[in-house]
C-alpha atoms as a PDB file:
ATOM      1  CA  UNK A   1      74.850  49.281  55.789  1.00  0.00           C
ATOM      2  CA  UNK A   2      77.824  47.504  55.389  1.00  0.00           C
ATOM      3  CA  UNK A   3      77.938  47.513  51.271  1.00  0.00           C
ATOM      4  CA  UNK A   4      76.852  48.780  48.366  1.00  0.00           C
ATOM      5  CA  UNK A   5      73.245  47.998  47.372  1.00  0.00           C
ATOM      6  CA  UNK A   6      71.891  48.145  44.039  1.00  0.00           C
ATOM      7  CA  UNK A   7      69.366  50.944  44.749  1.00  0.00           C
ATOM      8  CA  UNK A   8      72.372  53.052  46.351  1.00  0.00           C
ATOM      9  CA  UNK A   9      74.263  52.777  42.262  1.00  0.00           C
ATOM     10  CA  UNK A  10      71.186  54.249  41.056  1.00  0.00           C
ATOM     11  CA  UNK A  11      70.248  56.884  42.992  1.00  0.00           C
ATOM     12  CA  UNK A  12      74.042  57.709  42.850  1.00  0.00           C
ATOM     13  CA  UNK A  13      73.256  58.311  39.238  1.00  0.00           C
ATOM     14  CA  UNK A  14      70.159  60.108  40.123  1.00  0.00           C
ATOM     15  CA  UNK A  15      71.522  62.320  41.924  1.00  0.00           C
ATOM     16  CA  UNK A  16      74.330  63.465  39.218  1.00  0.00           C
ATOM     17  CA  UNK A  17      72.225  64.191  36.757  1.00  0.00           C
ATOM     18  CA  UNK A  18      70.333  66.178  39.292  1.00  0.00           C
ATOM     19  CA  UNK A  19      73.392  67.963  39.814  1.00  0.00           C
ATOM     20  CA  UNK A  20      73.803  68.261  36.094  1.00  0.00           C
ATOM     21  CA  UNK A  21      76.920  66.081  36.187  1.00  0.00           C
ATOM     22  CA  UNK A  22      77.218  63.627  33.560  1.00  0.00           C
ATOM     23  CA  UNK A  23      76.842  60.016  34.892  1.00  0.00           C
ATOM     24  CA  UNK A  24      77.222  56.459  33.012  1.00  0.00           C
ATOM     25  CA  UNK A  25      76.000  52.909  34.386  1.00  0.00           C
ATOM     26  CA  UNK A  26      78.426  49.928  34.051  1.00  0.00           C
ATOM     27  CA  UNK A  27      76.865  46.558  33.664  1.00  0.00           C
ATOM     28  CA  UNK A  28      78.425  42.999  34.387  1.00  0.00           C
ATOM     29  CA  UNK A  29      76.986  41.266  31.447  1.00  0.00           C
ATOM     30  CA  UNK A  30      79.537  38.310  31.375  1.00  0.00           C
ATOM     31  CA  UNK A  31      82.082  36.419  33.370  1.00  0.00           C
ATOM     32  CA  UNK A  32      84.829  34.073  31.212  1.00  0.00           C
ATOM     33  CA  UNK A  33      86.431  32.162  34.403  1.00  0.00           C
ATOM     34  CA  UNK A  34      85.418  33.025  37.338  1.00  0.00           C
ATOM     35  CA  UNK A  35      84.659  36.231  39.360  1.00  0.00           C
ATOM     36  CA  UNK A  36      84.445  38.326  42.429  1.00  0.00           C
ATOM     37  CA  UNK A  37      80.815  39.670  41.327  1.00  0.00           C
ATOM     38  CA  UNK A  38      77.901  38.318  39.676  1.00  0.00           C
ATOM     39  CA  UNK A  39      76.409  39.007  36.468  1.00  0.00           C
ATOM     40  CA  UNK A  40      74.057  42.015  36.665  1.00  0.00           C
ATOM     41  CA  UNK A  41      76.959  43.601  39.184  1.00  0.00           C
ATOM     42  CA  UNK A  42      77.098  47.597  38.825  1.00  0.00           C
ATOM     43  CA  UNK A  43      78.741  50.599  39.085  1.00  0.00           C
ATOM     44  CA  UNK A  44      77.540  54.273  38.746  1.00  0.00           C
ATOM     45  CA  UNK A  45      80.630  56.644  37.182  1.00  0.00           C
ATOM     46  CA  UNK A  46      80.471  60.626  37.298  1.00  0.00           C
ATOM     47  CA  UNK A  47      82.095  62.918  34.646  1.00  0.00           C
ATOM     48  CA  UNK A  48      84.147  64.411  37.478  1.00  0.00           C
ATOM     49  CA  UNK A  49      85.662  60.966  38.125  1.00  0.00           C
ATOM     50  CA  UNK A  50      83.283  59.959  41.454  1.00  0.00           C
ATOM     51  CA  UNK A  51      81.536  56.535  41.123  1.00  0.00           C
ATOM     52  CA  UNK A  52      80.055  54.011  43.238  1.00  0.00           C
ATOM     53  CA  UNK A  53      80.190  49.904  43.021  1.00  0.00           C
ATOM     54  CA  UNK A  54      82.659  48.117  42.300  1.00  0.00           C
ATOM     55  CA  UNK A  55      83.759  44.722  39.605  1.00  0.00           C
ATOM     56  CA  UNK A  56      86.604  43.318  41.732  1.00  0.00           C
ATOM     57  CA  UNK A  57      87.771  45.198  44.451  1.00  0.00           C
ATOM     58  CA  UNK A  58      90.488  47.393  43.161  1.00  0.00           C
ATOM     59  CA  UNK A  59      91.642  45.665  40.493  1.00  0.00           C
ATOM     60  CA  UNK A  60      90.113  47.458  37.352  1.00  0.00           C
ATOM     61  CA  UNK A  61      87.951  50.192  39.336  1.00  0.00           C
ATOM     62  CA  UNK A  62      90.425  52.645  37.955  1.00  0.00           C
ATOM     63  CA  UNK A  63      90.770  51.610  34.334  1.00  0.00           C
ATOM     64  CA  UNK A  64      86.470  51.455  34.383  1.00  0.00           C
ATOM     65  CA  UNK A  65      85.960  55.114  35.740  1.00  0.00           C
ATOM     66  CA  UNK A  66      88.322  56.127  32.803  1.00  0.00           C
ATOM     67  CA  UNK A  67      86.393  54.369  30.254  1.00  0.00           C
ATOM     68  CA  UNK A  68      83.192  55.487  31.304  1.00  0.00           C
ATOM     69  CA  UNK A  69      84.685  58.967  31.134  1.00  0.00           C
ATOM     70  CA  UNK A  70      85.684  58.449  27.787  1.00  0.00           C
ATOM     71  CA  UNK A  71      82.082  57.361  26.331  1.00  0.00           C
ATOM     72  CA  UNK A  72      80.461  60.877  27.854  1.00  0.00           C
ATOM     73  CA  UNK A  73      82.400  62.512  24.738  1.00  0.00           C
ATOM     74  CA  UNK A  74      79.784  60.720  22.101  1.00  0.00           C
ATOM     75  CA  UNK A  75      77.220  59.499  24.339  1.00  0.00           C
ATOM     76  CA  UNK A  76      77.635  55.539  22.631  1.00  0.00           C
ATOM     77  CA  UNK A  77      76.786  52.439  24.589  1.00  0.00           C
ATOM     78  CA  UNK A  78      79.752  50.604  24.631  1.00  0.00           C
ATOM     79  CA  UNK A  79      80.375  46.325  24.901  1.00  0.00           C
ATOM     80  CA  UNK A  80      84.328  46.538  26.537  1.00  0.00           C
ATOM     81  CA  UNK A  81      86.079  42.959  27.456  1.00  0.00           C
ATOM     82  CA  UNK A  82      88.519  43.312  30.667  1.00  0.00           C
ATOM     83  CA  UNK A  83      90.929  40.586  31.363  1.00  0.00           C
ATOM     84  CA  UNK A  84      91.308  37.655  29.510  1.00  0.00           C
ATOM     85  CA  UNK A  85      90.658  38.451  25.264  1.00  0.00           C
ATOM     86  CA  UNK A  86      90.757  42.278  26.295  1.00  0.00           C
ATOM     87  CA  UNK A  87      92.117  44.688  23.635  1.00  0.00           C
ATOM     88  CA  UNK A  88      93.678  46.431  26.754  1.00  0.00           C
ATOM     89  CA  UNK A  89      96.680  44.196  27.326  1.00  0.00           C
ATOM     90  CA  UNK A  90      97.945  45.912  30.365  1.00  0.00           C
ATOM     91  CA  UNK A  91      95.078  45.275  32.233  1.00  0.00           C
ATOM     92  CA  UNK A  92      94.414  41.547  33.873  1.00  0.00           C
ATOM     93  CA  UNK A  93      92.378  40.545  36.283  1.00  0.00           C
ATOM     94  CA  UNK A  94      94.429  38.083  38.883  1.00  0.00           C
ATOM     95  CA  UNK A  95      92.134  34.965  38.568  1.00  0.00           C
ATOM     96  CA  UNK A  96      92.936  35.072  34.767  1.00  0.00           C
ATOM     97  CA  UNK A  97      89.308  35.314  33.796  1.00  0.00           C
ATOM     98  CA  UNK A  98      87.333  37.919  31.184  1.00  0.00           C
ATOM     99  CA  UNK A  99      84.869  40.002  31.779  1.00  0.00           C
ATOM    100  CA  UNK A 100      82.355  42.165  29.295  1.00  0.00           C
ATOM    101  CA  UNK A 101      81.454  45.484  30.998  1.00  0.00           C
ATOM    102  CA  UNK A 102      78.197  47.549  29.750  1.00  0.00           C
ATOM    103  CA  UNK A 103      79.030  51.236  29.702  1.00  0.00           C
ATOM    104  CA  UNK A 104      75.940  52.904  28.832  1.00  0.00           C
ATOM    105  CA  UNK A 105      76.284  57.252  29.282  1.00  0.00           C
ATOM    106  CA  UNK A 106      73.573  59.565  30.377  1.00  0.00           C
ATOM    107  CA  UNK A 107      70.974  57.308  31.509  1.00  0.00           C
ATOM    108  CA  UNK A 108      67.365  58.207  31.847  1.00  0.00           C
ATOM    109  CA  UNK A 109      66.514  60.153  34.517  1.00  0.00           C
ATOM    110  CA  UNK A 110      62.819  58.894  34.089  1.00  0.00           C
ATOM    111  CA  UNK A 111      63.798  55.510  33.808  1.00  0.00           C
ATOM    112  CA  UNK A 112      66.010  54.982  36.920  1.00  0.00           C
ATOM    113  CA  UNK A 113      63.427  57.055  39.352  1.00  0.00           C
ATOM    114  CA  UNK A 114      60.886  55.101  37.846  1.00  0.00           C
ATOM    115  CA  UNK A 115      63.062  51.892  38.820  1.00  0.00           C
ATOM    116  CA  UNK A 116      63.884  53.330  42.301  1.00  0.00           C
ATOM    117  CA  UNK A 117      60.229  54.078  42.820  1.00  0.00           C
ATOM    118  CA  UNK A 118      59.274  50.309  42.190  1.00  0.00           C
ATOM    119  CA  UNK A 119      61.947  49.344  44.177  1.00  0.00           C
ATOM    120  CA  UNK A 120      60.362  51.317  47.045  1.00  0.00           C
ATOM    121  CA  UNK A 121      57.076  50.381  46.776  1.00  0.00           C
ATOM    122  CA  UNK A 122      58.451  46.463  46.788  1.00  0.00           C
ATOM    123  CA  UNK A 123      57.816  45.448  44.005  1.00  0.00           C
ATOM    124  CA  UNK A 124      59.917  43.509  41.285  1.00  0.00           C
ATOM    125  CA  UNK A 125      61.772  46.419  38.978  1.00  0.00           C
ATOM    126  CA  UNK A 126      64.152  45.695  35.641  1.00  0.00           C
ATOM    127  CA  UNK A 127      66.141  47.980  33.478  1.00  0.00           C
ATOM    128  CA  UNK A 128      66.596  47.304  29.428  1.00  0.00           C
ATOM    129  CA  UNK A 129      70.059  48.288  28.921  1.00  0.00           C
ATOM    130  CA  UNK A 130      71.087  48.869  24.687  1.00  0.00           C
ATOM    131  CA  UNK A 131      72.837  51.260  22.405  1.00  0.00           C
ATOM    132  CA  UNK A 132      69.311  52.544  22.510  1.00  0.00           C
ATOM    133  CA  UNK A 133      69.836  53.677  25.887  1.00  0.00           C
ATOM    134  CA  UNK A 134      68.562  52.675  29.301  1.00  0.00           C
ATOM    135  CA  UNK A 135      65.095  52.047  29.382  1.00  0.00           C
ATOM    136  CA  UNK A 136      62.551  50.610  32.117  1.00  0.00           C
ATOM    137  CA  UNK A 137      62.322  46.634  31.946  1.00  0.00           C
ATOM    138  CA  UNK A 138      59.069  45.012  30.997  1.00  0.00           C
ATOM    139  CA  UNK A 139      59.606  41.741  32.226  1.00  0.00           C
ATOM    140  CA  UNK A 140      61.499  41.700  35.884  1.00  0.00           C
ATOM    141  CA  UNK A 141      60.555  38.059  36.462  1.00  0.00           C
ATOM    142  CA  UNK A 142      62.110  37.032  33.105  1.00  0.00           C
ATOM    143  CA  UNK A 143      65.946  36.898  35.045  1.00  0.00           C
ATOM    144  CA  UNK A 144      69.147  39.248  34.437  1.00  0.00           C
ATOM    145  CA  UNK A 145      70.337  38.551  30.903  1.00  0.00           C
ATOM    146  CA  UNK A 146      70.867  39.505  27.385  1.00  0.00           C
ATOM    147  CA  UNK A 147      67.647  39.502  25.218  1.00  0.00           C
ATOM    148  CA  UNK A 148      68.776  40.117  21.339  1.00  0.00           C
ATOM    149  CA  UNK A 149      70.605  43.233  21.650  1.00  0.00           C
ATOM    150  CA  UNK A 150      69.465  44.520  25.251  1.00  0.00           C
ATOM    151  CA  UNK A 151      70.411  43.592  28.895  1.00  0.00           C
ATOM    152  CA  UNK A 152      67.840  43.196  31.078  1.00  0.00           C
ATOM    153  CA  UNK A 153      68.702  43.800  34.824  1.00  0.00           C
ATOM    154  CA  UNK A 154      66.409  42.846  36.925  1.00  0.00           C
ATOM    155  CA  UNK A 155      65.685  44.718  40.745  1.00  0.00           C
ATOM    156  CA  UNK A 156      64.137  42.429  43.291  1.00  0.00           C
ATOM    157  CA  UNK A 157      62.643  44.100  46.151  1.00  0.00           C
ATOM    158  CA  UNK A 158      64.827  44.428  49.563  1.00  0.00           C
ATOM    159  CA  UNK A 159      65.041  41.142  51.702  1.00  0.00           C
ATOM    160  CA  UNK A 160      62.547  41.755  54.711  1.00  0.00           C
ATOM    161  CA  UNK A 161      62.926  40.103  58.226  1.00  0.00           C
ATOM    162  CA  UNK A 162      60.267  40.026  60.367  1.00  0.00           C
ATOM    163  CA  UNK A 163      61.193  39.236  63.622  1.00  0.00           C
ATOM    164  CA  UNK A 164      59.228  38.288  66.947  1.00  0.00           C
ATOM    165  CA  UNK A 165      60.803  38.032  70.371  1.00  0.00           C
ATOM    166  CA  UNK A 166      62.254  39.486  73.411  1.00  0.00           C
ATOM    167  CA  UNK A 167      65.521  39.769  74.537  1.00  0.00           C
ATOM    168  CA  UNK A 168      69.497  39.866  72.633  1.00  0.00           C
ATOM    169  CA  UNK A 169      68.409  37.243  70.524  1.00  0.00           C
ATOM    170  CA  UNK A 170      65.678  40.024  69.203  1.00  0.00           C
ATOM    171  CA  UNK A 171      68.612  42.588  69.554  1.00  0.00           C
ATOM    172  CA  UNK A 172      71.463  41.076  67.685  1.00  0.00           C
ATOM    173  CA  UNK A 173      68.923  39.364  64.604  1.00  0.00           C
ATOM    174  CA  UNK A 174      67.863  42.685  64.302  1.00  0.00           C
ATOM    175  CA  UNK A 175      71.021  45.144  64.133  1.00  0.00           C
ATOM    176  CA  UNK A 176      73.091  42.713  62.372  1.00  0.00           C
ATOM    177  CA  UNK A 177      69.761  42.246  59.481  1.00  0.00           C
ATOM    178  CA  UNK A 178      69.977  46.293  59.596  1.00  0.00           C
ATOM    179  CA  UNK A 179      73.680  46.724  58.822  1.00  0.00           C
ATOM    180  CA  UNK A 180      72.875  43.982  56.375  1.00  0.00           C
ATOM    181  CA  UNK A 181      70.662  46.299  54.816  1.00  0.00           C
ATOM    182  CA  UNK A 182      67.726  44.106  55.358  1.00  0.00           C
ATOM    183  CA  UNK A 183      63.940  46.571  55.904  1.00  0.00           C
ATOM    184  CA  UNK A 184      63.552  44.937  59.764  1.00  0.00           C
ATOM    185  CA  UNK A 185      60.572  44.731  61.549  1.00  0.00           C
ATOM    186  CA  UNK A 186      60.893  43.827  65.588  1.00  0.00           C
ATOM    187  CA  UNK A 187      57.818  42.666  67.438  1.00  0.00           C
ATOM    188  CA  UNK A 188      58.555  42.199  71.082  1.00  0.00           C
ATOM    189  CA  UNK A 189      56.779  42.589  74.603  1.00  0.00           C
ATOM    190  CA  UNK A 190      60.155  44.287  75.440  1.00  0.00           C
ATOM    191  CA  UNK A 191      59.394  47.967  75.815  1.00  0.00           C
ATOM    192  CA  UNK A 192      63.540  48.856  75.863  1.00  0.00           C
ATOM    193  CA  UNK A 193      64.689  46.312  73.016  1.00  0.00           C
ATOM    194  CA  UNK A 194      61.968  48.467  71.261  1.00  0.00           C
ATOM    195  CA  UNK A 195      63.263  51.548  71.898  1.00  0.00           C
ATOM    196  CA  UNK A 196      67.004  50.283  71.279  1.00  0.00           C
ATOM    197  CA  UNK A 197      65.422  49.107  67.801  1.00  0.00           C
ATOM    198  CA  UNK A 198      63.658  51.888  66.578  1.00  0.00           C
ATOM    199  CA  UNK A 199      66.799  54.631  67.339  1.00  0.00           C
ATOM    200  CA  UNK A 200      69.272  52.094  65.419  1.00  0.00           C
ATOM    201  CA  UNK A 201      66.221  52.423  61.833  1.00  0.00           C
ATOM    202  CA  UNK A 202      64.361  49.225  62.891  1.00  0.00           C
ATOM    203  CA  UNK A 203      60.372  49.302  62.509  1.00  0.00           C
ATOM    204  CA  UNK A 204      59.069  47.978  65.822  1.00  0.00           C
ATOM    205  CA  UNK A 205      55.630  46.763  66.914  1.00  0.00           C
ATOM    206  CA  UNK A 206      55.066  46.439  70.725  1.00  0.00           C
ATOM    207  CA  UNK A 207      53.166  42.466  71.117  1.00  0.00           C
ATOM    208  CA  UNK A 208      50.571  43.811  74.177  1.00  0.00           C
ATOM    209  CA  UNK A 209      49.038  40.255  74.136  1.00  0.00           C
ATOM    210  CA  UNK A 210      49.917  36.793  73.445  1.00  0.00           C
ATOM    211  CA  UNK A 211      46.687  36.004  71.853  1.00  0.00           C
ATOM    212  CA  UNK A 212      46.956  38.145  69.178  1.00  0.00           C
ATOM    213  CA  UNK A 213      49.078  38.767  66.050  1.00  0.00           C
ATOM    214  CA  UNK A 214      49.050  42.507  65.029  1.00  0.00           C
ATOM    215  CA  UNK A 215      48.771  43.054  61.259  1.00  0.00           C
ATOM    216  CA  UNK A 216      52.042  42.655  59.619  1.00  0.00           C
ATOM    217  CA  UNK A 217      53.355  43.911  55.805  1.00  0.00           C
ATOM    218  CA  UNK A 218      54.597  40.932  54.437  1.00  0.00           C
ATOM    219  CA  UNK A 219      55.301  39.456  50.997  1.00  0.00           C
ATOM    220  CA  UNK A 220      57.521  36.373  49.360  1.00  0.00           C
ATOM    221  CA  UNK A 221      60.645  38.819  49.810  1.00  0.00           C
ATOM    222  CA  UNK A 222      59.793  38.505  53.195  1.00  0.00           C
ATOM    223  CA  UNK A 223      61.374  36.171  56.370  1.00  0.00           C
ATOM    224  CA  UNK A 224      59.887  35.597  59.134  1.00  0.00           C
ATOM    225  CA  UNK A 225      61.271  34.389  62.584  1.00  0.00           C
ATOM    226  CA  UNK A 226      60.022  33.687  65.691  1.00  0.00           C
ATOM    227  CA  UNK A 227      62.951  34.343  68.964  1.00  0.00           C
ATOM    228  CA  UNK A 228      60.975  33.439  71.566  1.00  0.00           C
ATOM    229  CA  UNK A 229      62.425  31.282  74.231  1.00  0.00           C
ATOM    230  CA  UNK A 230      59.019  31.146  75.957  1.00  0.00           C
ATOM    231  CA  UNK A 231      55.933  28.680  74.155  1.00  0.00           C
ATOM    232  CA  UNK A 232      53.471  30.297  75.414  1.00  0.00           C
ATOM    233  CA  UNK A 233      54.398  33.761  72.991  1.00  0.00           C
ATOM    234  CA  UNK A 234      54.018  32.145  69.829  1.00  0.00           C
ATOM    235  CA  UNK A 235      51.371  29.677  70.443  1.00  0.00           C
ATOM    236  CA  UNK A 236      48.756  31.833  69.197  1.00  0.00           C
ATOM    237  CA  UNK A 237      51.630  34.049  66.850  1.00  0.00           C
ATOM    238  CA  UNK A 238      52.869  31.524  64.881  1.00  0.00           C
ATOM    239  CA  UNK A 239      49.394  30.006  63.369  1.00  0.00           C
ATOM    240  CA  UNK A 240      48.937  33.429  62.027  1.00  0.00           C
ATOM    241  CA  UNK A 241      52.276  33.954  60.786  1.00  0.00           C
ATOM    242  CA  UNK A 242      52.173  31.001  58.714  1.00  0.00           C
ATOM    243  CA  UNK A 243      49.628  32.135  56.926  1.00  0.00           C
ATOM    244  CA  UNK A 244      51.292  35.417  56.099  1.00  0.00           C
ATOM    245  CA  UNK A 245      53.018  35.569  52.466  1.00  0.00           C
ATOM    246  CA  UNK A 246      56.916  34.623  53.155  1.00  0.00           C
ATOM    247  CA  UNK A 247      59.897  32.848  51.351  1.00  0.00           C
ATOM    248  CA  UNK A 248      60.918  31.610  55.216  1.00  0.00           C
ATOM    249  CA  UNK A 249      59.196  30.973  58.315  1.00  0.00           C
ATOM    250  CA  UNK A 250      61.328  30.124  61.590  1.00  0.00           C
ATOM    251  CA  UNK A 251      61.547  29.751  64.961  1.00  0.00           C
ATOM    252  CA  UNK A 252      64.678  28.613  67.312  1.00  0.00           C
ATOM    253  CA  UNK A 253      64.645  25.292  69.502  1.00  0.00           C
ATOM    254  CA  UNK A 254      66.397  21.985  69.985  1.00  0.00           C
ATOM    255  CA  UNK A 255      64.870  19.093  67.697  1.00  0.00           C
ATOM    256  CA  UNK A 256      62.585  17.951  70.207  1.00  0.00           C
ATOM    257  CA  UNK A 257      61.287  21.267  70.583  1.00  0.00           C
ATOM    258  CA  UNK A 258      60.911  22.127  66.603  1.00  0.00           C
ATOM    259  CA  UNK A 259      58.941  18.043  66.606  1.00  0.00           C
ATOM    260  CA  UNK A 260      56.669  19.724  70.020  1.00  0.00           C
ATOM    261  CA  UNK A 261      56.302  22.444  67.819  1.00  0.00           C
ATOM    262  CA  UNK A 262      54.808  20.684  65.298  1.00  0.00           C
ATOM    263  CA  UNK A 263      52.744  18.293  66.990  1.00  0.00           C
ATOM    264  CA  UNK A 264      51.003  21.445  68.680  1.00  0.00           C
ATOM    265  CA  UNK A 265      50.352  23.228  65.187  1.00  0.00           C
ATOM    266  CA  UNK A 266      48.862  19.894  64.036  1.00  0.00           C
ATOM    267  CA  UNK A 267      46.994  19.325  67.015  1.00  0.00           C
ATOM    268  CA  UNK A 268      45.321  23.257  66.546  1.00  0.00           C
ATOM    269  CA  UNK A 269      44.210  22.169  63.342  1.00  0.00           C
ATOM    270  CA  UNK A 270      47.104  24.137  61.045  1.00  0.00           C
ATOM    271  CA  UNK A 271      46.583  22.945  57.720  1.00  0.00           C
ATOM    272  CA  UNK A 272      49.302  20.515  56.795  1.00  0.00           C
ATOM    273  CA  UNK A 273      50.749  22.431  53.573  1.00  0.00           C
ATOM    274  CA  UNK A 274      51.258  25.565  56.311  1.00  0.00           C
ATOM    275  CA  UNK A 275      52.788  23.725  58.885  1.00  0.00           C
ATOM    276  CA  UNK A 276      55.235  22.728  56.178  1.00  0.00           C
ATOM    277  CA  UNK A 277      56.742  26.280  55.352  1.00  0.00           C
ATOM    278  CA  UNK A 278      58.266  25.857  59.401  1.00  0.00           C
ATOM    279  CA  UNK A 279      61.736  25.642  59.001  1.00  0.00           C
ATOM    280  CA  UNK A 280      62.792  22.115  60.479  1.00  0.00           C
ATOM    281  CA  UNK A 281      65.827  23.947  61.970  1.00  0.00           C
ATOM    282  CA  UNK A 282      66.659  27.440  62.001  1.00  0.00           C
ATOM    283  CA  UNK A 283      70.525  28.874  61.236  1.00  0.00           C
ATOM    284  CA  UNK A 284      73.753  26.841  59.074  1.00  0.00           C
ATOM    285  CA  UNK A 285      75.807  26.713  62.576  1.00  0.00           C
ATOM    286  CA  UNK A 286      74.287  24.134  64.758  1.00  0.00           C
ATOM    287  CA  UNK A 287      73.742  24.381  68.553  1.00  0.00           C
ATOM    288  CA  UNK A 288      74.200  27.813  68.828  1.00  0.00           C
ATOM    289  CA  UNK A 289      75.247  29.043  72.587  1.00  0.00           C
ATOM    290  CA  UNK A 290      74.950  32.892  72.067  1.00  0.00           C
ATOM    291  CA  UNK A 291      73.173  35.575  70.627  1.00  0.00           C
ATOM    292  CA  UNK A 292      75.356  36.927  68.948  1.00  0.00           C
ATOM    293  CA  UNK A 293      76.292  33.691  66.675  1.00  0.00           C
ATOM    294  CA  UNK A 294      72.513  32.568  66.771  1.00  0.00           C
ATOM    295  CA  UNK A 295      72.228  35.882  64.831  1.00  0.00           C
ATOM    296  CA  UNK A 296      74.466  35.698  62.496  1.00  0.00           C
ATOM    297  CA  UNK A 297      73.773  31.958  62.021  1.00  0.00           C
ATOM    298  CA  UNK A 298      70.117  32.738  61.422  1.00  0.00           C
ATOM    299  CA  UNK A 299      70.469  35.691  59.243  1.00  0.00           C
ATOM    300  CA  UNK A 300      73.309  33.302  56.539  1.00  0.00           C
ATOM    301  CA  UNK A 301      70.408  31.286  55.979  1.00  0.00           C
ATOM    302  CA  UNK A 302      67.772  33.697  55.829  1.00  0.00           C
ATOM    303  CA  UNK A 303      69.696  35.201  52.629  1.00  0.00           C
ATOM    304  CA  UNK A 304      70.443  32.189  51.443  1.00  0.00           C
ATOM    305  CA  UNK A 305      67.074  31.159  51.112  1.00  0.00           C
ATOM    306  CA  UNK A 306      66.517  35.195  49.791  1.00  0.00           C
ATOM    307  CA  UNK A 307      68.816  34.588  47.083  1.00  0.00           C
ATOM    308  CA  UNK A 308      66.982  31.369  45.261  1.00  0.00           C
ATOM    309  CA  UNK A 309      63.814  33.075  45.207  1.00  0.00           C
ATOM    310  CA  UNK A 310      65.059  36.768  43.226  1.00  0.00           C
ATOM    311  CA  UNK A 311      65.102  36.610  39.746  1.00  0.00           C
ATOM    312  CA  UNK A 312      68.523  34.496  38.466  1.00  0.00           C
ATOM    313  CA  UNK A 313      71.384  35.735  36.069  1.00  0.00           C
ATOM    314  CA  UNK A 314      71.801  33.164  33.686  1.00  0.00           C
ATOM    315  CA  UNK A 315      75.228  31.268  34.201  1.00  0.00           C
ATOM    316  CA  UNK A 316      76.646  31.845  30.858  1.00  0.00           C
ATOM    317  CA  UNK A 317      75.336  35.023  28.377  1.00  0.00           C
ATOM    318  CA  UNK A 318      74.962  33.310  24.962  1.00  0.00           C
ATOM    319  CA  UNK A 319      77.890  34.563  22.622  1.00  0.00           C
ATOM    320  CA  UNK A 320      75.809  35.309  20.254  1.00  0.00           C
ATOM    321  CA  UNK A 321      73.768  38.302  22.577  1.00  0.00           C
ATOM    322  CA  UNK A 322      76.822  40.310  23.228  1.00  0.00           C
ATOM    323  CA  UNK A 323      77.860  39.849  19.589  1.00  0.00           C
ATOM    324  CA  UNK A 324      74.526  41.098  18.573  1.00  0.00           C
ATOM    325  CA  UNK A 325      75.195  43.843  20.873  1.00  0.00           C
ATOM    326  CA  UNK A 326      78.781  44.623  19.094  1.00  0.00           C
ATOM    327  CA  UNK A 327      77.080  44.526  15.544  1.00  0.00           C
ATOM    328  CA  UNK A 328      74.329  46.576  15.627  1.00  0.00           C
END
């Protein structure tokens, strides 16, 4: 993968306390200004100075390792402001903006495997994060955020691209999705883009027929996207697709071609509140040439449309929350 996931900052802190390392988690709980990372953005610090993550690529990683150090000697959550209003007047952040860093020390072994274990099984996972300690979330749907004196940071499930076709349009979706970090599933006629798939981690599923859709694992974290040049593959594919759970349902063409599309569901009798989960056009760069670009074209939107559906950090933590926090 090309960054950091989530998962990857806590099973980095798994594994220390496995080792019998001390580990702390560092929570993004509020941005004054602006930012390089969102709110809910982590890192994963060792006693022995190793971490993971990252607030703003290189800017304060080394002043946050050293303060997460520092709160293994008493084991206290901690509230710290870097950057704008920080105590620490040597340290700024270029952009001129604040921002309030979580540090909470030995977290729950329990409560992050428990967290990685959702996360596995896709479904929704959150984390309560409080001078209490770090605690498995209740509510993941409620959104990343203070609540009173806690932080809840919510874990959607893994973006999931299901993708039909044949071909380097197959290919490229496909490895760049992977190196994404996207779970990929391939479904192709193509016996070698198979085998090219499943050696670089994709999950592949050989199409034997065009009549028939084999059973697919889907759910709203879930896009699906048809790459088939050739009508007469997803003719009987796509009806079926569309009623598979997804967030995004696809398939390439020209406009005329997406409006013959169309006419062809309707005309099979696909109910009309199906037929409109088909993407009207598939990718942000228009009239794509190769498949390279079609991929990564195809894939930007994809995440966009990934990103509206997770749970949401709220724009701006309410004063009062972190105070709350400070207080207690």
């Amino acid at each position: 993968m090309i960054a950091t996931t989530p998962a990857d900052i806590l099973r980095f802190a798994v594994a220390r306390v496995d080792e019998g390392v001390g580990a702390v988690l560092v929570t993004l709980t509020a941005i004054d200004g602006s930012s390089p990372r969102a709110v809910g953005a982590q890192m994963a610090v060792a006693a022995d100075g190793r971490h993971i993550g990252s607030f703003t690529g290189g800017c304060i990683e080394a002043a946050v390792v050293a303060e997460a150090i520092g709160t293994l000697g008493d084991g206290a959550a901690r509230l710290v402001r870097f950057g704008a209003g920080s105590p620490y007047l040597d340290i700024r952040l270029p952009c001129g903006s604040g921002i309030d860093l979580l540090f909470n020390p030995h977290p729950d072994r329990d409560a992050l495997a428990r967290t990685l274990a959702q996360h596995d099984r896709r479904e929704p996972a959150a984390l309560r994060l409080s001078k209490a300690g770090v605690l498995p979330g209740s509510d993941p749907g409620a959104g990343t955020g203070w609540q009173g004196d806690a932080f809840l940071l919510c874990y959607p499930p893994t973006l999931r691209i299901v993708a039909m076709g044949q071909g380097e349009e197959l290919t490229a979706l496909a490895r760049l999705a992977r190196a994404f970090g996207a779970d990929v599933c391939a479904l192709s006629p193509d016996d070698r883009a198979l085998a090219a798939l499943a050696a670089a981690g994709c999950e592949t599923i050989a199409l034997t027929t065009r009549t028939h859709l084999p059973p697919l694992a889907t759910d709203r974290w879930t896009a699906i996207i048809s790459l088939f040049h050739d009508r007469d593959w997803e003719e009987a594919l796509l009806p079926p697709a569309l009623a598979a759970a997804s967030f995004y349902i696809g398939a390439i063409g020209s406009p005329r071609t997406q409006q013959d599309r169309r006419d062809a569901l309707a005309a099979a009798g696909i109910p009309r509140h199906r037929r409109d989960k088909l993407q009207t056009s598939v990718g942000l760069i228009p009239a794509t040439r190769d498949p390279a670009t079609l991929a990564l074209s195809t894939l930007a939107q994809i995440v966009l449309d990934y990103h509206r559906i997770g749970p949401s950090a709220a724009a701006a933590q309410p004063p009062a929350a972190a105070q709350a926090f400070r207080d207690r």
